[in-house]
C-alpha atoms as a PDB file:
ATOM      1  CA  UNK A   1     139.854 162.877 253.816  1.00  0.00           C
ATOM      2  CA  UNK A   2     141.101 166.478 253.909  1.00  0.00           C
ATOM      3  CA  UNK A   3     144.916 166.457 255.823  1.00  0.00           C
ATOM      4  CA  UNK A   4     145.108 167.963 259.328  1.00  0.00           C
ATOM      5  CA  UNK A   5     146.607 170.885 260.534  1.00  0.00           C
ATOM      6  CA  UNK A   6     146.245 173.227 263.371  1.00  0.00           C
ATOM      7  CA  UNK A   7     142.852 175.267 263.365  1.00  0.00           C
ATOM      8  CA  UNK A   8     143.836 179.047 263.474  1.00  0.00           C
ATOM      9  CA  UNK A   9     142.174 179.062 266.975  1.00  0.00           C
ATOM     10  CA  UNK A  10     144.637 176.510 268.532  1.00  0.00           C
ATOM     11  CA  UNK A  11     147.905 178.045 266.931  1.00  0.00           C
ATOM     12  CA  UNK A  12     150.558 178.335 269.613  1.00  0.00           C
ATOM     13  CA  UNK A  13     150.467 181.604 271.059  1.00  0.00           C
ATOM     14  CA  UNK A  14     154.328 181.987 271.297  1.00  0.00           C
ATOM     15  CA  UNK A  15     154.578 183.042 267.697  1.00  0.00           C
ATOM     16  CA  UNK A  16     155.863 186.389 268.475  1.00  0.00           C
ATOM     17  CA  UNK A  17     157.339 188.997 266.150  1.00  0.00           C
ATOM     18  CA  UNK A  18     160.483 188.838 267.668  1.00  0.00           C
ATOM     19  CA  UNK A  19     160.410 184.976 266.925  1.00  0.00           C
ATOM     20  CA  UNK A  20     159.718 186.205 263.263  1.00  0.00           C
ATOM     21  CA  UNK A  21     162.668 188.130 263.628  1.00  0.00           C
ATOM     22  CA  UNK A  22     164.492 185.397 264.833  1.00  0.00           C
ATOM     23  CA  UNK A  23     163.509 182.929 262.148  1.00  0.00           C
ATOM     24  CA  UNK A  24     165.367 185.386 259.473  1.00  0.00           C
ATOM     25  CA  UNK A  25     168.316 185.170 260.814  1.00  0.00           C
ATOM     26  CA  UNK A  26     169.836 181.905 259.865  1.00  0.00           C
ATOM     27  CA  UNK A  27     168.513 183.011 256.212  1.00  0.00           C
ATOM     28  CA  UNK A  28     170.460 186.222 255.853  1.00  0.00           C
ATOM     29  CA  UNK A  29     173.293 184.123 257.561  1.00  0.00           C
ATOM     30  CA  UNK A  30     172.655 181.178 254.970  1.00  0.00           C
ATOM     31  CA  UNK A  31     172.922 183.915 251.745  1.00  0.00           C
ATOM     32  CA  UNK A  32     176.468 184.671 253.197  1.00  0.00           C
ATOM     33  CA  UNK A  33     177.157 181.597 253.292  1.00  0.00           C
ATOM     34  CA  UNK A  34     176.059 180.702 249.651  1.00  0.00           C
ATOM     35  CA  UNK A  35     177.993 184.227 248.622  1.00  0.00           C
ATOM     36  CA  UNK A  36     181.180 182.701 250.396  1.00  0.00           C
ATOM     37  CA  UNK A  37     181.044 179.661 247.862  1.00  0.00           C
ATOM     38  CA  UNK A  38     179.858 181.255 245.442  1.00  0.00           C
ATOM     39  CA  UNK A  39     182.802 183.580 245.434  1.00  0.00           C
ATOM     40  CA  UNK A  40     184.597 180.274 245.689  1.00  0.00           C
ATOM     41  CA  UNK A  41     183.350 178.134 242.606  1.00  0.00           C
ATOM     42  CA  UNK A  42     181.235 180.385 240.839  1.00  0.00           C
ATOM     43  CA  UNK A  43     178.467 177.939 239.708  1.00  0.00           C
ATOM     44  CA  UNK A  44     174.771 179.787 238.183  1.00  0.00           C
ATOM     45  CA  UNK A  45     173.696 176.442 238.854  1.00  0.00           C
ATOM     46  CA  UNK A  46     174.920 176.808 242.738  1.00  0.00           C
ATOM     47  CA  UNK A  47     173.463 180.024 242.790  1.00  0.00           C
ATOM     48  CA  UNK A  48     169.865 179.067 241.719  1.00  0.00           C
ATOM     49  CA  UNK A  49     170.028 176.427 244.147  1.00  0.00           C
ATOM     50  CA  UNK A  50     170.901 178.669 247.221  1.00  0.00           C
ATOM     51  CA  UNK A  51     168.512 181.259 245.340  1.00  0.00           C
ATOM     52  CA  UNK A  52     165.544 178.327 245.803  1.00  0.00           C
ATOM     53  CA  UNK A  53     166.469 177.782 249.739  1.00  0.00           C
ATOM     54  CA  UNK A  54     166.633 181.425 250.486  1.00  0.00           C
ATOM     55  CA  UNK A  55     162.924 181.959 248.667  1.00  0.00           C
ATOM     56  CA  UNK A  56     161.734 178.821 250.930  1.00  0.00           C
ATOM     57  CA  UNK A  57     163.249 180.421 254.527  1.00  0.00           C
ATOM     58  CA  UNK A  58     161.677 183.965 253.601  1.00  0.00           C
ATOM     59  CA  UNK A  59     158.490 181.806 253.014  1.00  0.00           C
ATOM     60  CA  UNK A  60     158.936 180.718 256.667  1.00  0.00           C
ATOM     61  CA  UNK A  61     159.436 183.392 257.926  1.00  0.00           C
ATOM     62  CA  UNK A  62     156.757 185.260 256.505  1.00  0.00           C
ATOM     63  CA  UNK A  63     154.420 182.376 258.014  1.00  0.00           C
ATOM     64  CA  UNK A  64     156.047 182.953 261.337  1.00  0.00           C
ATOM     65  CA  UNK A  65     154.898 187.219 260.841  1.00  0.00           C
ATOM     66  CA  UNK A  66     151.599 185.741 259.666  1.00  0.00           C
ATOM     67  CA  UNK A  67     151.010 184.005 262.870  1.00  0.00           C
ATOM     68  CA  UNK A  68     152.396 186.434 265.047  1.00  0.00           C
ATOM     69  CA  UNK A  69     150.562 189.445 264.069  1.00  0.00           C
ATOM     70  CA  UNK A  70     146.619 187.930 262.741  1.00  0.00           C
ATOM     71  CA  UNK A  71     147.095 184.425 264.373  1.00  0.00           C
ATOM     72  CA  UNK A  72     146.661 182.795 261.481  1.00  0.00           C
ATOM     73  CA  UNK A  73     147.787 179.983 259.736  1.00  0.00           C
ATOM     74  CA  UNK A  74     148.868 179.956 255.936  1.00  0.00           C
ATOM     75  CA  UNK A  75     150.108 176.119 255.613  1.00  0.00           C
ATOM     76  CA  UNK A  76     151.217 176.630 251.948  1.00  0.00           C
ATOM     77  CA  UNK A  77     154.134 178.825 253.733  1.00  0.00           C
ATOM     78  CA  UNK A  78     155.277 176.927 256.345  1.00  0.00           C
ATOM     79  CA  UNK A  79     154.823 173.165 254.152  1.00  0.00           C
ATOM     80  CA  UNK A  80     156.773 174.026 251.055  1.00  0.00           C
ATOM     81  CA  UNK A  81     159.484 174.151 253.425  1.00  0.00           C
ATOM     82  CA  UNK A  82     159.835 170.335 253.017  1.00  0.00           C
ATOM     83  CA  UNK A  83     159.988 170.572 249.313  1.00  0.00           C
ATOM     84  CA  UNK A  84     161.114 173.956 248.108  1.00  0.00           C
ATOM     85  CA  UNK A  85     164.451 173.572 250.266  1.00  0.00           C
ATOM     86  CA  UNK A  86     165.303 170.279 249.327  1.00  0.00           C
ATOM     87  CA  UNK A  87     165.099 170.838 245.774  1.00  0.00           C
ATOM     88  CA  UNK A  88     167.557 173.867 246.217  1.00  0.00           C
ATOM     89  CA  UNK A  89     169.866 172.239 248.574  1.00  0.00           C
ATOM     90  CA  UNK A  90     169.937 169.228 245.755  1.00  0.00           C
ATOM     91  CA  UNK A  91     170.749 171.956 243.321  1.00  0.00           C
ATOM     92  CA  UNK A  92     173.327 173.018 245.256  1.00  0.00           C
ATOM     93  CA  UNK A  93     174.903 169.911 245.796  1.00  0.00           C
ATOM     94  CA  UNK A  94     174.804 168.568 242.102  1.00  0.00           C
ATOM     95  CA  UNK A  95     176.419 172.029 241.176  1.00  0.00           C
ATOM     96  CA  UNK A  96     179.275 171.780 243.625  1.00  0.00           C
ATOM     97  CA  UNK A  97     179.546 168.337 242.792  1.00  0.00           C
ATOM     98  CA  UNK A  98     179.852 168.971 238.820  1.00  0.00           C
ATOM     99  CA  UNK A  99     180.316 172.533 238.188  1.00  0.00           C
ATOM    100  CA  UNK A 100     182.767 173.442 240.766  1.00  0.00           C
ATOM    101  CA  UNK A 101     185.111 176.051 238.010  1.00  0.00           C
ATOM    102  CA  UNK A 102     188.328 175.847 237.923  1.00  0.00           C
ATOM    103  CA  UNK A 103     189.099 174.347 241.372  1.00  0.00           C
ATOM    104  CA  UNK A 104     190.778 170.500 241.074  1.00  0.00           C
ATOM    105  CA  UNK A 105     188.947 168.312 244.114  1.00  0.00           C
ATOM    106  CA  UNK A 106     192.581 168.193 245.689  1.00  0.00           C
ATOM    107  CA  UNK A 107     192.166 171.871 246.052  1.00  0.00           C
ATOM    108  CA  UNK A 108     188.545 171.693 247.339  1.00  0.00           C
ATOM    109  CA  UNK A 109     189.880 169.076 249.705  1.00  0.00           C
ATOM    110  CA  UNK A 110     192.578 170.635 250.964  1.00  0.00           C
ATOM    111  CA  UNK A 111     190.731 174.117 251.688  1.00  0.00           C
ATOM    112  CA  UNK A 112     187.876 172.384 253.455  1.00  0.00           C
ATOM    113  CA  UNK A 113     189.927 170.459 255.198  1.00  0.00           C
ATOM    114  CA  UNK A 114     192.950 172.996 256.637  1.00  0.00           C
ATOM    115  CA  UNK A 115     192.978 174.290 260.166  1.00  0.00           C
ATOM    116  CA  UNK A 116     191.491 175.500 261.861  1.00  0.00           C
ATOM    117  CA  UNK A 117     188.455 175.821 259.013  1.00  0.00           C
ATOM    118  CA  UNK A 118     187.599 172.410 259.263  1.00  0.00           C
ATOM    119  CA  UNK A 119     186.673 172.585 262.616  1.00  0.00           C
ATOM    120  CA  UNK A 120     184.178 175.342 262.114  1.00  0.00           C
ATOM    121  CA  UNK A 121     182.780 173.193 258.890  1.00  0.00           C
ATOM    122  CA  UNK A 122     182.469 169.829 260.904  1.00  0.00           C
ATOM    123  CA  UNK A 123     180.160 171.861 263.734  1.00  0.00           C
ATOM    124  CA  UNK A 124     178.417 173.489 261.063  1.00  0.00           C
ATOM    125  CA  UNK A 125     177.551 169.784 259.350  1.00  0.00           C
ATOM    126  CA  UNK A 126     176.879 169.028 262.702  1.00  0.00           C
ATOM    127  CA  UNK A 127     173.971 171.501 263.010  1.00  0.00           C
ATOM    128  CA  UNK A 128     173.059 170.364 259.497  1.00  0.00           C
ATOM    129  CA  UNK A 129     172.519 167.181 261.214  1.00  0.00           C
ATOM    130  CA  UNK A 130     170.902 168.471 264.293  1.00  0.00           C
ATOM    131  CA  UNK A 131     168.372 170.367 261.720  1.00  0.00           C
ATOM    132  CA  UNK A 132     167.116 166.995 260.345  1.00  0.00           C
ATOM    133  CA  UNK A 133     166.686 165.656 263.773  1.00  0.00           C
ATOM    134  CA  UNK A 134     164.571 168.510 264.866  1.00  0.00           C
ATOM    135  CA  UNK A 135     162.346 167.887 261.255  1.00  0.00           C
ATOM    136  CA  UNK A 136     161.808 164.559 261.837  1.00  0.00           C
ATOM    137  CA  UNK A 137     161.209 165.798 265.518  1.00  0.00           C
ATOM    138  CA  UNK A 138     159.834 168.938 266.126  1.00  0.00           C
ATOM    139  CA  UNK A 139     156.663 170.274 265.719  1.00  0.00           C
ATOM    140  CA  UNK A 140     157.164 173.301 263.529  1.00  0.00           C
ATOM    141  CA  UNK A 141     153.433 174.775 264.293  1.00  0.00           C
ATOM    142  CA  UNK A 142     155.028 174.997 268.050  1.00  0.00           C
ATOM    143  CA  UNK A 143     156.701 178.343 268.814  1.00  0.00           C
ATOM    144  CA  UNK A 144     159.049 176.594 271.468  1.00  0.00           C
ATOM    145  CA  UNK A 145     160.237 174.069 268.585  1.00  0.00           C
ATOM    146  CA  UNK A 146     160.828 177.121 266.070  1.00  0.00           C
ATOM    147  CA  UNK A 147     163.223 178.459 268.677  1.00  0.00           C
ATOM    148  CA  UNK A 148     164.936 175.489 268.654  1.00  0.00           C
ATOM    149  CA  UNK A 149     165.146 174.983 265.379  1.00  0.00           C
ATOM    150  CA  UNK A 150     166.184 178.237 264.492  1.00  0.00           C
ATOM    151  CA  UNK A 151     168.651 178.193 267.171  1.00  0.00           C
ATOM    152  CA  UNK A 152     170.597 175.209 266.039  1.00  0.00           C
ATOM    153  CA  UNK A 153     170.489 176.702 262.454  1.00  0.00           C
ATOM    154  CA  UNK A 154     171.767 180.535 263.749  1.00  0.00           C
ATOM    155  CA  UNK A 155     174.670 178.116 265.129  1.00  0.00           C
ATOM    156  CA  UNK A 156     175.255 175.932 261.706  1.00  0.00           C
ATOM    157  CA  UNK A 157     174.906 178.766 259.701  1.00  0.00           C
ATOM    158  CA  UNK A 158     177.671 180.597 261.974  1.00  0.00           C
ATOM    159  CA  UNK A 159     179.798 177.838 261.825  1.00  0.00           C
ATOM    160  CA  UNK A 160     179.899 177.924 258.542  1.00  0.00           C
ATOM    161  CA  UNK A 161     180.513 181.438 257.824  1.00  0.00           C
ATOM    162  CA  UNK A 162     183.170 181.159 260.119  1.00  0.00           C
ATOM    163  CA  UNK A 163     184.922 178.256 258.358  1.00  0.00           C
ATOM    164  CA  UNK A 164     184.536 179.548 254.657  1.00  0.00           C
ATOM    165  CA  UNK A 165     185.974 182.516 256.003  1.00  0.00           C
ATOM    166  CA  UNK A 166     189.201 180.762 257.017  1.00  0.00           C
ATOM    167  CA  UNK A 167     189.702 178.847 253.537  1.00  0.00           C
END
């Protein structure tokens, strides 16, 4: 039994180029990010990570300029979402987590959480959080769920950029 997905005729017709647009914006925010602690711990190992979930959101994104100018539907770039990006954000993790240079966890601890940064990193996790819900959620063949999506992740993103800047 071959999976389901949306037949090219019956793709949302919301997918507009400025939603394409849209949709890279939390990934150019996201490589900031990743620069920002990169700058900070200086992990290769960090870097390939972020390197793997910056490929995956230009993947989406060029599904979302797919759809929006032929109406069509390349699955293979909107799916690998759900593996790519977990694979790089696992990377990411086990590199902070191990390969974190020359900073003690006291000092990790103590930058992330100093005021006023750790506000801006709590409602960043918090967006985090709010991306899984609209995952498990969400429709992402819908245009009005990629808004939202991308929408909460503009705001994490943000967040975040904001806090690392304040460490």
């Amino acid at each position: 039994m071959e999976p389901t997905r949306p037949a090219e005729d019956t793709l949302d017709s919301g997918f507009t180029l400025g939603l394409a647009l849209y949709d890279a914006v939390p990934v150019v925010l996201f490589c900031v990010v990743c620069c920002q602690i990169s700058a900070l711990i200086g992990s290769i190992p960090f870097l390939i990570g972020a390197i793997l979930c910056a490929v995956s959101g230009l993947l989406k994104v060029t599904w979302t300029i797919i759809v929006a100018t032929r109406g069509k539907d390349v699955p293979i770039l909107n799916k690998q979402l759900r593996i790519l990006m977990p694979v790089g954000f696992v990377t990411m993790l086990l590199a902070f987590i191990f390969d974190h240079g020359a900073l003690t966890w006291g000092q990790i601890w103590g930058a992330f959480l100093g005021f006023p940064a750790v506000i801006f990193l709590i409602l960043g996790l918090l967006g985090l959080v709010g991306m899984g819900v609209c995952g498990a959620k969400l429709d992402s063949t819908k245009s009005h769920s990629s808004w939202i999506e991308q929408s909460v992740n503009t705001f994490a993103q943000i967040m975040f950029i904001i806090g690392f800047a304040l460490i």
